[in-house]
Protein backbone atom coordinates (compact mmCIF):
# COMPACT_ATOMS: atom_id res chain seq x y z
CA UNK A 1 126.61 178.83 94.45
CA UNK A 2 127.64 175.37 92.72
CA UNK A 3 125.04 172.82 91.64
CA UNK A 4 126.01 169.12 90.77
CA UNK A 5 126.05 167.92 87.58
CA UNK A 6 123.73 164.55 86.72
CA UNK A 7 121.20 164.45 89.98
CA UNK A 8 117.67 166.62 90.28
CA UNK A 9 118.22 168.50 93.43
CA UNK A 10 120.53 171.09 93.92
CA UNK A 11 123.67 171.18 96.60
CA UNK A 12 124.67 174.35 97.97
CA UNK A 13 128.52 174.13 98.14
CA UNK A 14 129.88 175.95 100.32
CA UNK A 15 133.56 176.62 102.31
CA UNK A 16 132.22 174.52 104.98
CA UNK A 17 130.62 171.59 103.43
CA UNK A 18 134.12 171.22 100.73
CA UNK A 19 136.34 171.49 104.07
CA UNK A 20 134.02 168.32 105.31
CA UNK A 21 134.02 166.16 101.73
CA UNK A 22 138.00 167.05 101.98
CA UNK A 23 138.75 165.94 105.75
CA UNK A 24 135.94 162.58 104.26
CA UNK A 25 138.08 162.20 101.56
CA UNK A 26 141.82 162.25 103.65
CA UNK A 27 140.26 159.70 106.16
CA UNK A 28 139.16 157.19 103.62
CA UNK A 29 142.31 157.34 101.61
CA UNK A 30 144.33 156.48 105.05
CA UNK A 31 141.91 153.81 105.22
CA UNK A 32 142.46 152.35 101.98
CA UNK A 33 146.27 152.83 102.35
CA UNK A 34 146.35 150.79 105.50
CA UNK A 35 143.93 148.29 104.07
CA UNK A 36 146.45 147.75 100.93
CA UNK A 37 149.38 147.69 103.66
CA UNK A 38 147.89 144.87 105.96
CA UNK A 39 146.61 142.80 102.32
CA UNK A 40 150.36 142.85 101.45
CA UNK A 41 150.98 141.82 104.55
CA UNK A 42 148.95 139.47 104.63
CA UNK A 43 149.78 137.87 101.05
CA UNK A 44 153.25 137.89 102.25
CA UNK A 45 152.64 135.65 104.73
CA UNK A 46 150.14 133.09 102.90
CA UNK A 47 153.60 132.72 100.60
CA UNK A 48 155.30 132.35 103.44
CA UNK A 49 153.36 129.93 104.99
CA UNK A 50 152.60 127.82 101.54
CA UNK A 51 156.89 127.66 101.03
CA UNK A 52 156.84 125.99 104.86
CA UNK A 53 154.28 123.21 103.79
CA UNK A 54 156.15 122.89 100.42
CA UNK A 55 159.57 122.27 102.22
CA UNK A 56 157.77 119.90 105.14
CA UNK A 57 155.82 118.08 102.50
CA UNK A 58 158.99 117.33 100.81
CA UNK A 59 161.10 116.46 103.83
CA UNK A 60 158.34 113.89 104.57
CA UNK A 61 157.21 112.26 101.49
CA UNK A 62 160.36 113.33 99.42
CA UNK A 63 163.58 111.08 98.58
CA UNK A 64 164.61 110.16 101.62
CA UNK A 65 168.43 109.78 100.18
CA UNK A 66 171.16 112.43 100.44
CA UNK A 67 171.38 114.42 97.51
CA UNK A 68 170.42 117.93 97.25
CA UNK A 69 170.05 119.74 94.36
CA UNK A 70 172.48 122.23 95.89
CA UNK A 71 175.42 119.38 96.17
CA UNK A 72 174.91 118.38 91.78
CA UNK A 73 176.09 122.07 91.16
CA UNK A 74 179.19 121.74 93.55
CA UNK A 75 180.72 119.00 91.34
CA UNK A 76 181.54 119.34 87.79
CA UNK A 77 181.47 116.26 85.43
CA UNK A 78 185.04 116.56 84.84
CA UNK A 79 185.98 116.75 88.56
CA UNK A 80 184.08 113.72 89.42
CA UNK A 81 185.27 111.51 86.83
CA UNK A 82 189.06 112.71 88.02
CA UNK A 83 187.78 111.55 91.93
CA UNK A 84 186.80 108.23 91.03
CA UNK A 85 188.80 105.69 92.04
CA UNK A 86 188.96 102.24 90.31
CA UNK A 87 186.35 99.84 92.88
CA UNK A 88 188.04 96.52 93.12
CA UNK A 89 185.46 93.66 92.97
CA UNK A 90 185.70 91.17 95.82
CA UNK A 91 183.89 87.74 95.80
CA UNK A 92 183.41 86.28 99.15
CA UNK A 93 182.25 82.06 99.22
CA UNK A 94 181.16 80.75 102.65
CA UNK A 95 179.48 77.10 103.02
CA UNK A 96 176.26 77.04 105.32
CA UNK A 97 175.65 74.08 107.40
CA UNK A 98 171.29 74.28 107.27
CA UNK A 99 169.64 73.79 110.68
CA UNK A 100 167.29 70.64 110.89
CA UNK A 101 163.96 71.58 110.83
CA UNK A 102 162.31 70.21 114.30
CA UNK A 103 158.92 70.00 114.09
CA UNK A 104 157.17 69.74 117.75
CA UNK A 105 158.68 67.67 120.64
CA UNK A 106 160.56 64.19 120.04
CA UNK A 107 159.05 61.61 122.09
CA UNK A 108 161.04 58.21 123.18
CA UNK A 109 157.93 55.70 122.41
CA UNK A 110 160.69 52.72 122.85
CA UNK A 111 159.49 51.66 126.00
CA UNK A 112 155.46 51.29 125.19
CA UNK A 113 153.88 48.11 124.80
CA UNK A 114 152.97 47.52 120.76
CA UNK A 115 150.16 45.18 119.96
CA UNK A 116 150.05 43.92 116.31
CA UNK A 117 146.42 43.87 114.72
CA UNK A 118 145.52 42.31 111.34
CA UNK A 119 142.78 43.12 109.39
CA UNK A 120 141.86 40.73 106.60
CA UNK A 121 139.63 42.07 103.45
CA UNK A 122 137.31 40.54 101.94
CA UNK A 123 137.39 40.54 98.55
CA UNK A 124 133.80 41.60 96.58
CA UNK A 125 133.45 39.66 93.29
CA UNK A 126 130.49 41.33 91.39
């Protein structure tokens, strides 16, 4: 008979109670495998997930122009400066006639009666 070490009662161990600890100790190492399997699985997806907001955040608030980072590496300095063409510089003159500004509607007061009034001031010597 085997006593454990470091507690005050003794254990019998026997062929039985070892075959029990063993099955015990095959179950909760299956359970800690699938545990670890369905974390990875899990972290897997988090990074999965936080690379989908990256890319949405940037196609929202990012440049909204058409350069990719993938296109700069396509081109070479020396390539593009041999696909430039020379831009010819066109001025173009035109003369613009400005509208008259109309304020409200234009009324014909030709035809109503006008009546003169005069107003004399007194002048206050003090």
């Amino acid at each position: 008979m085997l006593i454990a070490r470091n507690t005050r009662t003794a254990l019998p161990f026997s062929e039985k109670n070892f075959s029990l600890l063993q099955a015990h100790l095959t179950q909760v190492t299956q359970q800690a495998e699938t545990l670890s399997q369905a974390l990875d699985q899990a972290n897997k997806k988090i990074a999965w997930f936080e690379e989908q907001f990256k890319l949405s955040r940037d196609r929202q608030f990012g440049r909204s122009s058409e350069k990719l980072p993938s296109q700069q590496i396509l081109f070479d300095a020396m390539e593009c400066d041999e696909i430039k063409t020379v831009e010819e510089k066109e001025t173009i003159t035109y003369t613009r006639s400005k509208p008259q500004k109309s304020c409200g509607r234009k009324l014909d007061t030709s035809k109503l009666p006008r009546e003169r009034v005069l107003h004399d001031v007194e002048e206050k010597i003090s």
